[in-house]
Protein backbone atom coordinates (compact mmCIF):
# COMPACT_ATOMS: atom_id res chain seq x y z
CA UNK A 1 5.88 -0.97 12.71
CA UNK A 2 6.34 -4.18 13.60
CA UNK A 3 5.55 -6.62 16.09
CA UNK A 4 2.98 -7.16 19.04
CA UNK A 5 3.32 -3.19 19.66
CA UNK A 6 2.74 -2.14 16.18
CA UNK A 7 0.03 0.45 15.54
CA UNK A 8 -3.35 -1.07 13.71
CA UNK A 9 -2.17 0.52 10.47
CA UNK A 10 1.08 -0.98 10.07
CA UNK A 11 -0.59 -4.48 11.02
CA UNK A 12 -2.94 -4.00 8.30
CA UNK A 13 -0.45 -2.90 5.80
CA UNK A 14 1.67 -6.23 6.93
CA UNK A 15 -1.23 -8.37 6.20
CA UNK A 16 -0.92 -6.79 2.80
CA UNK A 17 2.49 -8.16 1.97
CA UNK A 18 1.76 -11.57 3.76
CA UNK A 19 4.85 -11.49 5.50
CA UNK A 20 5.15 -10.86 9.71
CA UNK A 21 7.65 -8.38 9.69
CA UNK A 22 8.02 -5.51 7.12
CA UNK A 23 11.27 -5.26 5.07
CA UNK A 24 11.61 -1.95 5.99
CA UNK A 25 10.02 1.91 6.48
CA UNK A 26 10.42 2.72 3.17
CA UNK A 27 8.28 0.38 2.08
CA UNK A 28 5.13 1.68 -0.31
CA UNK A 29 1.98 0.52 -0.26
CA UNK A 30 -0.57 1.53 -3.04
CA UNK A 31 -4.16 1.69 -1.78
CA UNK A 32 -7.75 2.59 -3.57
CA UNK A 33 -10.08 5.13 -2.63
CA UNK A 34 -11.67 2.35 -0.56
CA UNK A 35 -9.04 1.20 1.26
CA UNK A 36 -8.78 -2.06 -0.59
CA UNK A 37 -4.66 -3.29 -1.59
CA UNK A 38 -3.84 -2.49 -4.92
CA UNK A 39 -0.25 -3.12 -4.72
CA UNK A 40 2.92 -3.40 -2.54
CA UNK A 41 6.23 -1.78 -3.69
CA UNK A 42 9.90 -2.60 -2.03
CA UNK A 43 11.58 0.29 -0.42
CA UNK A 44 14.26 0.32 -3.34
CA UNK A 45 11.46 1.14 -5.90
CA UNK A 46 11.46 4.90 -6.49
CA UNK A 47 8.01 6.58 -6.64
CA UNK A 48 8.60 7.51 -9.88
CA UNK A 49 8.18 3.73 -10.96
CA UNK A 50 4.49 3.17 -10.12
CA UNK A 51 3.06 6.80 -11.15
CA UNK A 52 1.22 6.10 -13.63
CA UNK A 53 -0.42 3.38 -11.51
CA UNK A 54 -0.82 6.25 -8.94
CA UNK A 55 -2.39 8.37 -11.66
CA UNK A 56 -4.64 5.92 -12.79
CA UNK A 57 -6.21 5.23 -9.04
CA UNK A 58 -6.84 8.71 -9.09
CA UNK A 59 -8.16 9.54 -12.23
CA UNK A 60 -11.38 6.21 -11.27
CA UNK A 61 -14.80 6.85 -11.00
CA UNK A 62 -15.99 6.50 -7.88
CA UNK A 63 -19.35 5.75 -8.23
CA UNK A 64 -18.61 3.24 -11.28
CA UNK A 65 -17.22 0.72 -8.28
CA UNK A 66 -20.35 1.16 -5.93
């Protein structure tokens, strides 16, 4: 996940945290429906601590952002 060798995905998500390495695999990366960064969560932070930020991704309108 990091490194020259890392997979596209990972090298995008790194980009999102502005750092070169990741801290670690339990990192948690929240994404929209477009792919754009919404927010970047340390491995320590449970789940539990960003649903509602989860819920309200999922609960946009689509089309209201095109």
């Amino acid at each position: 996940m990091n490194g020259d060798d890392a997979h596209e995905v990972y090298k995008t998500l790194r980009t999102f945290t502005g750092v070169e390495a990741l801290p670690w695999n339990f990192s948690k990366f929240l994404v929209d429906r477009k792919g754009e960064k919404v927010q970047f969560f340390d491995a320590r932070q449970p789940p539990t601590s960003f649903e509602s930020d989860i819920a309200k991704l999922l609960s946009e309108d689509l089309t209201a952002k095109m």
